[in-house]
C-alpha atoms as a PDB file:
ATOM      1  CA  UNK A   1      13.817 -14.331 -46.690  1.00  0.00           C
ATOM      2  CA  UNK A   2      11.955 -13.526 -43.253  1.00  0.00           C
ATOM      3  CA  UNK A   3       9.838 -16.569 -43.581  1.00  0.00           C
ATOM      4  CA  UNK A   4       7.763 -15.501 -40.358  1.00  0.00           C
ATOM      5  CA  UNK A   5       7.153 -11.471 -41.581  1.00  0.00           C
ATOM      6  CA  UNK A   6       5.653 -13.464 -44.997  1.00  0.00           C
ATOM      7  CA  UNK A   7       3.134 -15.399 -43.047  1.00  0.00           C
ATOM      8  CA  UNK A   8       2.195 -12.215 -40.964  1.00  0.00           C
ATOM      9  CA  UNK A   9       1.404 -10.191 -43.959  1.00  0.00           C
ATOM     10  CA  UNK A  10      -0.038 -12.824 -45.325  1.00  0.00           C
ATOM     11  CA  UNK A  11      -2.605 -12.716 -42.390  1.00  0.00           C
ATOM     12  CA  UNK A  12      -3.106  -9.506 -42.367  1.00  0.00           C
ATOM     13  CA  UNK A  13      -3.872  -9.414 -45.761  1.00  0.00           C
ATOM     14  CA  UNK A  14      -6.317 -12.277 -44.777  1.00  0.00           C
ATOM     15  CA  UNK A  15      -7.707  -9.986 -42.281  1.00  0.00           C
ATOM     16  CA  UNK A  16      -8.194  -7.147 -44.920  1.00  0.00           C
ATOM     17  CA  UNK A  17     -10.165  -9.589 -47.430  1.00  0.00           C
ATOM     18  CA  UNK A  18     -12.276 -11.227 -44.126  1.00  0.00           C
ATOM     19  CA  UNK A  19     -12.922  -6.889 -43.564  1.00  0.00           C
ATOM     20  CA  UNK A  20     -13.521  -5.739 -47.098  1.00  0.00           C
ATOM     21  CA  UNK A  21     -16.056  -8.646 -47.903  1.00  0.00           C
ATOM     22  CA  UNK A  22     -17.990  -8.269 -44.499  1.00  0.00           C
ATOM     23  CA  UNK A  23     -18.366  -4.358 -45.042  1.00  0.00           C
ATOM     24  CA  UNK A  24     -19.433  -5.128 -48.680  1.00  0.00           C
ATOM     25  CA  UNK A  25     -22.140  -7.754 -47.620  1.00  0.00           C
ATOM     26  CA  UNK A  26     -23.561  -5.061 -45.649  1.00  0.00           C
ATOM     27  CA  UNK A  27     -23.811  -2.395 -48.648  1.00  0.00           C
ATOM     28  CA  UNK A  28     -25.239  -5.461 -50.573  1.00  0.00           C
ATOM     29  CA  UNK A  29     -27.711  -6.206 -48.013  1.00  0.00           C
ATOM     30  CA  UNK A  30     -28.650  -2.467 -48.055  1.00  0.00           C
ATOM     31  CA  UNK A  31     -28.978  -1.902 -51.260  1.00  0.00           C
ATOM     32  CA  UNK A  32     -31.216  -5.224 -51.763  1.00  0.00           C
ATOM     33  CA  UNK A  33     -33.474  -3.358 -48.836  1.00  0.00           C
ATOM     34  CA  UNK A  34     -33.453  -0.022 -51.444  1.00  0.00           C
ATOM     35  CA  UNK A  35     -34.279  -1.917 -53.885  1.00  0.00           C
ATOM     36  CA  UNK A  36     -37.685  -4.057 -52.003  1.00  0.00           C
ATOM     37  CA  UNK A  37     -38.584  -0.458 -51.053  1.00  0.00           C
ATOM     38  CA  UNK A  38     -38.748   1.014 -54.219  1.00  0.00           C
ATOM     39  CA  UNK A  39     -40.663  -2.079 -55.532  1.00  0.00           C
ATOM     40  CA  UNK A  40     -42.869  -1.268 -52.584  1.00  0.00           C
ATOM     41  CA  UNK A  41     -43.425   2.067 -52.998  1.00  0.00           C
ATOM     42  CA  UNK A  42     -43.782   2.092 -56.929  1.00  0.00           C
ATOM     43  CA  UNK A  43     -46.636  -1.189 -56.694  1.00  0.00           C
ATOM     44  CA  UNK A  44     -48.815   1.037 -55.056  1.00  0.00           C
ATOM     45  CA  UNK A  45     -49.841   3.156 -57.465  1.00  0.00           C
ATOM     46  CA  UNK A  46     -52.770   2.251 -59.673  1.00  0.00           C
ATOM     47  CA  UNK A  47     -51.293   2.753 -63.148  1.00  0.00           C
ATOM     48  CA  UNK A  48     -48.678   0.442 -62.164  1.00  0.00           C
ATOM     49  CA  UNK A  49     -50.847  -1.956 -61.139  1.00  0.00           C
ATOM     50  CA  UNK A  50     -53.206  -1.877 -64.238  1.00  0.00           C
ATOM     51  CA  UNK A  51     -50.227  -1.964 -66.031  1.00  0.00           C
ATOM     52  CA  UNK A  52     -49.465  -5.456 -64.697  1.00  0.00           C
ATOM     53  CA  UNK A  53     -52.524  -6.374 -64.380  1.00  0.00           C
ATOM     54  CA  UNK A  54     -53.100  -6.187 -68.744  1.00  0.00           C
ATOM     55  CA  UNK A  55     -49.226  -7.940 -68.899  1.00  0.00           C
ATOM     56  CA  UNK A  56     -50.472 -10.660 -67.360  1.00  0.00           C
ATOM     57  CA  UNK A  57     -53.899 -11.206 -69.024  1.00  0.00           C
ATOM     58  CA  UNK A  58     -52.162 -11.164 -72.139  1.00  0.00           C
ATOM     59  CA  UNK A  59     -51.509 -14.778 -72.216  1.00  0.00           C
ATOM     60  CA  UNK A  60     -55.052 -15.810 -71.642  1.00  0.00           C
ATOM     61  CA  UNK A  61     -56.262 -13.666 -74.174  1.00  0.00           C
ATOM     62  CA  UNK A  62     -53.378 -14.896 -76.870  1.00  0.00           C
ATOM     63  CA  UNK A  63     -54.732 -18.614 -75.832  1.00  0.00           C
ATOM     64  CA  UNK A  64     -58.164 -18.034 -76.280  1.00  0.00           C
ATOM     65  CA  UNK A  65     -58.539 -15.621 -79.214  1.00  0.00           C
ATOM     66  CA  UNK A  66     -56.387 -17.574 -80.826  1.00  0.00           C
ATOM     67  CA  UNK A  67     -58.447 -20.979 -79.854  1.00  0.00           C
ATOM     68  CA  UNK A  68     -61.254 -19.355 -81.191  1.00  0.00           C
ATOM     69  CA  UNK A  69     -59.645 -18.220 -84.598  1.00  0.00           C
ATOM     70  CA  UNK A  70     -58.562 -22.015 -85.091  1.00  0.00           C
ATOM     71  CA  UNK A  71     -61.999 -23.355 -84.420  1.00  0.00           C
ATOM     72  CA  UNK A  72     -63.462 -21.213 -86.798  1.00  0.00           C
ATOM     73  CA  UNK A  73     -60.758 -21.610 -89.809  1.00  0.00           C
ATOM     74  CA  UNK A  74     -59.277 -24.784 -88.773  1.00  0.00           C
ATOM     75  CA  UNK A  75     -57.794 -24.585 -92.209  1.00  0.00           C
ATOM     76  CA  UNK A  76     -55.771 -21.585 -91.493  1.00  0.00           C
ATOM     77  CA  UNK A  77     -54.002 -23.524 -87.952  1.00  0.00           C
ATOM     78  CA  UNK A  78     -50.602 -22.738 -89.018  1.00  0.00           C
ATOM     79  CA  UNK A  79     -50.827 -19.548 -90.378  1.00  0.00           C
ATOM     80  CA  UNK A  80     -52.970 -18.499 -87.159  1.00  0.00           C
ATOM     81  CA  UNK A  81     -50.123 -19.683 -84.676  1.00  0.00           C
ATOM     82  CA  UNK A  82     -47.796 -17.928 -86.845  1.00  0.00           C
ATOM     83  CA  UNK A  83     -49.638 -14.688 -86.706  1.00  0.00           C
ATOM     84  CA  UNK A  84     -50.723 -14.723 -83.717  1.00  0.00           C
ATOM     85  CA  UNK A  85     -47.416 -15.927 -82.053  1.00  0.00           C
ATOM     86  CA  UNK A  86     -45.744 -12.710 -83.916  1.00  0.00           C
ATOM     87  CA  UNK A  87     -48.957 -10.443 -82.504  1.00  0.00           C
ATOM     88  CA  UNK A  88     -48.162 -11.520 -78.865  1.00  0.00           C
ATOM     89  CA  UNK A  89     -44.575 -11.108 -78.875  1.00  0.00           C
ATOM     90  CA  UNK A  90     -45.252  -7.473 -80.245  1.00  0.00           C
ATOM     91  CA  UNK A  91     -47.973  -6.834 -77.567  1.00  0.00           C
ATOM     92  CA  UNK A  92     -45.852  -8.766 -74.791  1.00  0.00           C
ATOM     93  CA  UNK A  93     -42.845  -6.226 -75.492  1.00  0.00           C
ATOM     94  CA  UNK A  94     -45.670  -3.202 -75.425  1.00  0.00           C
ATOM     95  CA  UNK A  95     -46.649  -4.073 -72.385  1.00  0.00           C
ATOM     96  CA  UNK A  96     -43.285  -3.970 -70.113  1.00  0.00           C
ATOM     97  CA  UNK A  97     -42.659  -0.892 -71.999  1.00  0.00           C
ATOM     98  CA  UNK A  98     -45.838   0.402 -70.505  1.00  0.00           C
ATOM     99  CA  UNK A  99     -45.047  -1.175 -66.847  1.00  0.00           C
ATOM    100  CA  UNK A 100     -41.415   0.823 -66.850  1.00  0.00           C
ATOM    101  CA  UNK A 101     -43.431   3.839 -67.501  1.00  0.00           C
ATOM    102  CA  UNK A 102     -46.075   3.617 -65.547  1.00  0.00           C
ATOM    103  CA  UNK A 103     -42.769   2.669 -62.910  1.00  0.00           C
ATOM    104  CA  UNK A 104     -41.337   6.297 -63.537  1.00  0.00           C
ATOM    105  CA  UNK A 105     -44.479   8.197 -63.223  1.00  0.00           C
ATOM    106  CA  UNK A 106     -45.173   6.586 -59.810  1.00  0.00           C
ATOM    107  CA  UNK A 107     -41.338   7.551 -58.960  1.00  0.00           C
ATOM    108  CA  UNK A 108     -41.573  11.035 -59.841  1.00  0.00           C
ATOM    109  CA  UNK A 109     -44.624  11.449 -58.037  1.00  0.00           C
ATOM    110  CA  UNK A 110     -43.827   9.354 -54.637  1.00  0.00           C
ATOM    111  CA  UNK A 111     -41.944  12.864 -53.573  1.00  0.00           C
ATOM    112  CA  UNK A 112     -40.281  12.886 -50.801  1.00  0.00           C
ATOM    113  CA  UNK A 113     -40.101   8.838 -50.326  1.00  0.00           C
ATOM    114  CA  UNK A 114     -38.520   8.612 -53.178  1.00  0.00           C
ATOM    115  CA  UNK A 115     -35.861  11.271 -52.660  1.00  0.00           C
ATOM    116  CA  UNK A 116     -35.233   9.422 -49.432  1.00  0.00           C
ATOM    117  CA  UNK A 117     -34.569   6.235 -51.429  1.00  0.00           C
ATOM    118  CA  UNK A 118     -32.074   8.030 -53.458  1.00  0.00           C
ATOM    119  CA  UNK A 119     -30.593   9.486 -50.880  1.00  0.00           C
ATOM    120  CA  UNK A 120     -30.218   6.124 -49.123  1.00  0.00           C
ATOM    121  CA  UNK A 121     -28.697   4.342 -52.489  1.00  0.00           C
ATOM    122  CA  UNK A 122     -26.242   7.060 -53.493  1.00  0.00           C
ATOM    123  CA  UNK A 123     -24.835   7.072 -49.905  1.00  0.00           C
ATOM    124  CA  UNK A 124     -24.833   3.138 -50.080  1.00  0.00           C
ATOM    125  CA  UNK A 125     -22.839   3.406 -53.338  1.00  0.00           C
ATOM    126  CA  UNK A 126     -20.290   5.526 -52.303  1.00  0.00           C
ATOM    127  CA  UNK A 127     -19.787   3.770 -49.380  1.00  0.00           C
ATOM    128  CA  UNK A 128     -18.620   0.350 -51.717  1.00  0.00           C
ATOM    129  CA  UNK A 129     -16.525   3.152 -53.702  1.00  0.00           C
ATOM    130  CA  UNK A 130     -15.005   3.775 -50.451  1.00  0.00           C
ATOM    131  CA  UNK A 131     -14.268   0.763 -49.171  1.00  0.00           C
ATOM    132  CA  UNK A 132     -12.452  -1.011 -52.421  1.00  0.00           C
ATOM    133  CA  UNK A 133     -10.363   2.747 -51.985  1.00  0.00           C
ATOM    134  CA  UNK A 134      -9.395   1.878 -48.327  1.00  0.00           C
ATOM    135  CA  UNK A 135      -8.623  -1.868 -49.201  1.00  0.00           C
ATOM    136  CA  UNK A 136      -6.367  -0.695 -52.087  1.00  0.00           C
ATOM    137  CA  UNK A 137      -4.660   1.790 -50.046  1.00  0.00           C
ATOM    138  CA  UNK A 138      -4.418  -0.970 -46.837  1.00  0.00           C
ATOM    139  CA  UNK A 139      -3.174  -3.852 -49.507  1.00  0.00           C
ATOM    140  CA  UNK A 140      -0.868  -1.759 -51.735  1.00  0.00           C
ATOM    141  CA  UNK A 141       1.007  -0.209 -48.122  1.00  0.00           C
ATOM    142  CA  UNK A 142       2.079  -3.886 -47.799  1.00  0.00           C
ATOM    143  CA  UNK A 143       2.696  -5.074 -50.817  1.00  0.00           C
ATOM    144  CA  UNK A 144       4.638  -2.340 -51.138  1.00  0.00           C
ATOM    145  CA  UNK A 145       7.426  -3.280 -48.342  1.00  0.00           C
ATOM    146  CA  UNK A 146       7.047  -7.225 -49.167  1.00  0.00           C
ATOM    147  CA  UNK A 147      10.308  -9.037 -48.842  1.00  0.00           C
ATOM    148  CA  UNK A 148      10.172 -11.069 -51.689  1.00  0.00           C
ATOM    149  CA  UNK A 149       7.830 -10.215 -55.158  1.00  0.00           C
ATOM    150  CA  UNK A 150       4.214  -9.409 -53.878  1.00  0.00           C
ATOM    151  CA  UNK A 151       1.307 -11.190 -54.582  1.00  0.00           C
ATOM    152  CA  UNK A 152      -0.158  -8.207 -56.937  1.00  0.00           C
ATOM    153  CA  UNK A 153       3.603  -8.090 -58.614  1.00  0.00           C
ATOM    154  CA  UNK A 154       1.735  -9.454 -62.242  1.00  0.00           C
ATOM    155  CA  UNK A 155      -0.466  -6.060 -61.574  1.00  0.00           C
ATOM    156  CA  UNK A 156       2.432  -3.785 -61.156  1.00  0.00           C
ATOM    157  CA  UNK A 157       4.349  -5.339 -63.662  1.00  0.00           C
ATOM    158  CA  UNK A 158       1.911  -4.400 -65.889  1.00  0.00           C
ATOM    159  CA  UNK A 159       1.467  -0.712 -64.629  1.00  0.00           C
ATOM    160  CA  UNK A 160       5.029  -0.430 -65.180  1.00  0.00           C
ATOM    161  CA  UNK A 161       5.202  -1.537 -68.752  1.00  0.00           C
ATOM    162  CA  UNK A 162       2.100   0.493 -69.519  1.00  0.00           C
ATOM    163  CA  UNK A 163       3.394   3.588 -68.223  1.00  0.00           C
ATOM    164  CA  UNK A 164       7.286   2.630 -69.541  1.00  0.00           C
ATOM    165  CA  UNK A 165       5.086   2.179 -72.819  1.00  0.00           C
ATOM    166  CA  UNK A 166       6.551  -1.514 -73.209  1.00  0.00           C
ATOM    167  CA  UNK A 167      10.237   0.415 -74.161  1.00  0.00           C
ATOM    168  CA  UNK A 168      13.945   0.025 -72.588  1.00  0.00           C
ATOM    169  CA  UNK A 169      14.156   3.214 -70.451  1.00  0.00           C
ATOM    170  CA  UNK A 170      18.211   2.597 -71.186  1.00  0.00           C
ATOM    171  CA  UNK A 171      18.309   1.768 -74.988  1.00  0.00           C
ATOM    172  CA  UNK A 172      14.761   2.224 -75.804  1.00  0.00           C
ATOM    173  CA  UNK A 173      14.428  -0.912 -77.488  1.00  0.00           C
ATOM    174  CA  UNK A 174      12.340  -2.375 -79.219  1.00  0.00           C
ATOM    175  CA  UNK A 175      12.458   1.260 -81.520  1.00  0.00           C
ATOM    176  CA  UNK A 176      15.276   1.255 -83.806  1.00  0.00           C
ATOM    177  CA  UNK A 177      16.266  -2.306 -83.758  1.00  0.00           C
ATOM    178  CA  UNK A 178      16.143  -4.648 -86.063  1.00  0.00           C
ATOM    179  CA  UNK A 179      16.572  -7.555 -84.101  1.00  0.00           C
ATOM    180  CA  UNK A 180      13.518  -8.593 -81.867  1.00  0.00           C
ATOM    181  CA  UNK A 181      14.514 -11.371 -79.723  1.00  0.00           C
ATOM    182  CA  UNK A 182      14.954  -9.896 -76.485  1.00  0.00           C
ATOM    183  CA  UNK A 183      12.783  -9.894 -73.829  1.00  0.00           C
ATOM    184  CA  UNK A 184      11.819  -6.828 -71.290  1.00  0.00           C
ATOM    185  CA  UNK A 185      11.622  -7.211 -67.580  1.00  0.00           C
ATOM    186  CA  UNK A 186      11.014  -5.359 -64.788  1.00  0.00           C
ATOM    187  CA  UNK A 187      13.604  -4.333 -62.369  1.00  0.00           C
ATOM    188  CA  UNK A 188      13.891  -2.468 -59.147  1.00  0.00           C
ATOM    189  CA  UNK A 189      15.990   0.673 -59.240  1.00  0.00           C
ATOM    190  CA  UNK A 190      17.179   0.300 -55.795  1.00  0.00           C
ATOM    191  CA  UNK A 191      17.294  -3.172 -55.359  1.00  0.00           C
ATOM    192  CA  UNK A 192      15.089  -5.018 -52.537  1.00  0.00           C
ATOM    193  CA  UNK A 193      18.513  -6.362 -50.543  1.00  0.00           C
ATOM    194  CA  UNK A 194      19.812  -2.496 -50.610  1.00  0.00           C
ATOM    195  CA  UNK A 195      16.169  -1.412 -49.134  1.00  0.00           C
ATOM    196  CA  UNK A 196      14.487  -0.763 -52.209  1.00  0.00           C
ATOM    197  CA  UNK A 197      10.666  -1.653 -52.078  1.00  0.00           C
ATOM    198  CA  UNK A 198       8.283  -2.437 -54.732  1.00  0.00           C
ATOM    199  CA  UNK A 199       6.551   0.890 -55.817  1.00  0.00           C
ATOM    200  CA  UNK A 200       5.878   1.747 -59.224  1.00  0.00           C
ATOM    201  CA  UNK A 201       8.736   4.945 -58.799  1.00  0.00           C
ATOM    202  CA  UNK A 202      11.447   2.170 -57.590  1.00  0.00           C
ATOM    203  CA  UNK A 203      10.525  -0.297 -60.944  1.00  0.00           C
ATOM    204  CA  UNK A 204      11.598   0.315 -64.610  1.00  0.00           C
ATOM    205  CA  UNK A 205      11.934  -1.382 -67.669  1.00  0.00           C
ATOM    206  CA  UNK A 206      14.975  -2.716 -69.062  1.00  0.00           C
ATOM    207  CA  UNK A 207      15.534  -5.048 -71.835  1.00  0.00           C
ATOM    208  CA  UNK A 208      16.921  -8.361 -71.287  1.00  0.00           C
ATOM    209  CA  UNK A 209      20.815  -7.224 -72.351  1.00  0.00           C
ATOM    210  CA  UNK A 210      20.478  -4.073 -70.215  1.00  0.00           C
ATOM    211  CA  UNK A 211      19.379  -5.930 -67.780  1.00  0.00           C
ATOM    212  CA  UNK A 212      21.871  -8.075 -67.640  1.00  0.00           C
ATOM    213  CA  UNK A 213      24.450  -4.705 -67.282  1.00  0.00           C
ATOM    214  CA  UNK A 214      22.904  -3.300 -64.696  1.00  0.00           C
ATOM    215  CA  UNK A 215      22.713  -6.410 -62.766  1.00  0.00           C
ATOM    216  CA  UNK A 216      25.996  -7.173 -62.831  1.00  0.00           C
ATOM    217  CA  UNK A 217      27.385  -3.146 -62.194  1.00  0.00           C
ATOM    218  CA  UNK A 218      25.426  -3.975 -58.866  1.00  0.00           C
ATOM    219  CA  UNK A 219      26.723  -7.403 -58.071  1.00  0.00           C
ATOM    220  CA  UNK A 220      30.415  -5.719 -58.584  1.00  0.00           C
ATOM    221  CA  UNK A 221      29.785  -2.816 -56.666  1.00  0.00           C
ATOM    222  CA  UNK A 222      28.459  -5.155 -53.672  1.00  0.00           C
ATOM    223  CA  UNK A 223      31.404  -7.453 -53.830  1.00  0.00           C
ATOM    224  CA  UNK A 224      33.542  -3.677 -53.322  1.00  0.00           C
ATOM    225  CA  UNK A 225      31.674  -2.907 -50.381  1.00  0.00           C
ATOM    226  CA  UNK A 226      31.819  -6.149 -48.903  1.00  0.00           C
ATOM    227  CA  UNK A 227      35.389  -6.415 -49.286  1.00  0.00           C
ATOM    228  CA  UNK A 228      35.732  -2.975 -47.909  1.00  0.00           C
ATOM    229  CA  UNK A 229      34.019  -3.731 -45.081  1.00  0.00           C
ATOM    230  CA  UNK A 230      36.128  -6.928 -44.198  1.00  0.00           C
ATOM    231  CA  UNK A 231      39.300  -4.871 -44.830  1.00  0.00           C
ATOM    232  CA  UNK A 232      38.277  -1.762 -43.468  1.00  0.00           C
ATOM    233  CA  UNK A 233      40.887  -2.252 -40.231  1.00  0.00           C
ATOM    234  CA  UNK A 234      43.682  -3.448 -42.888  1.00  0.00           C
ATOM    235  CA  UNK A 235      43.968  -0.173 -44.128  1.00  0.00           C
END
């Protein structure tokens, strides 16, 4: 193992995180500014103001209607709170229901500000669409050509057994056997040492027995070539 080519793809990967989480602070930050302006622009109408406005008187009036009721029929106090806790809930969730409209209708009618807002958040959301695509594509070119098993290697093993649909692509097992008690890995068609890489195309699924086979049909045909090589003038 090229212990040096580990720890520089290990800071460039660094690099790409340091990238990817600066860009997305800056969508973040942008779409926190979308989102001030539309609280701006929608605040200045008058519905949603009187809207608010009643929301937030409702308390007051809950407290002293319901003061009032108690002095009156102080013999009532619990069934008062009761009733009127139940009556302020009710009006409490009428009210933000009439603040969220009152929110649209100011939308739809800002015109041309707001179409500028939307403009501004759909191109800010595309943008963080964009850059998780570019770090995927940056992170899975290296991972792809890592010496040893990659960092996301859980993540393709799982691709792999999704897609192999968690069968033996050489006996098909589990699916006719009776016997359940082996185990299915993942293993590179081309191995890594023969220049194989780690792409989901290059990685199968065996079962633990064919596994095993294939493993050692490689080992034997290495140890020909090898002593091929070292013979090659004897011959």
């Amino acid at each position: 193992m090229d212990t040096d080519n580990v720890h520089d793809l290990d800071r460039r990967i660094n690099e790409l995180i340091n990238i990817k989480i600066e860009r997305e602070n800056e969508v973040e930050r942008e779409l926190y500014n979308i989102e001030k302006d539309k609280e701006q622009l929608i605040n200045s109408y008058f519905g949603v103001k009187i809207a608010k406005s009643v929301k937030s008187s409702l308390l007051v009036v809950f407290i002293f209607v319901t003061g009032i009721l108690i002095l009156a029929f102080p013999s009532n106090f619990s069934s008062i709170i009761i009733v009127g806790i139940i009556l302020f809930v009710w009006l409490d969730s009428v009210a933000n229901n009439n603040i969220l409209k009152a929110k649209e209708k100011a939308y739809c009618r800002a015109g041309d500000a707001a179409i500028s807002l939307g403009n501004r958040e759909l191109i800010a959301l595309n943008t963080k669409d964009n850059i998780s695509t570019w770090y995927n594509q940056e992170t899975d070119g290296i991972f792809v050509n890592w010496p040893t098993y990659p960092p996301d290697w859980q993540k393709r093993k799982s691709k792999v057994l999704e897609r192999d649909r968690h069968h033996c692509t050489q006996c098909n097992w589990p699916i006719g056997f009776k016997r359940k008690c082996r185990e299915l890995h993942v293993h590179h068609i081309k191995a890594i040492s023969d220049g194989g890489n780690h792409s989901l195309e290059n990685l199968t699924t065996l079962c633990s027995i064919c596994h095993r086979k294939v493993d050692e049909k490689h080992r034997n045909i290495q140890t020909k070539s090898t002593f091929i090589k070292r013979n090659r003038n004897r011959f």
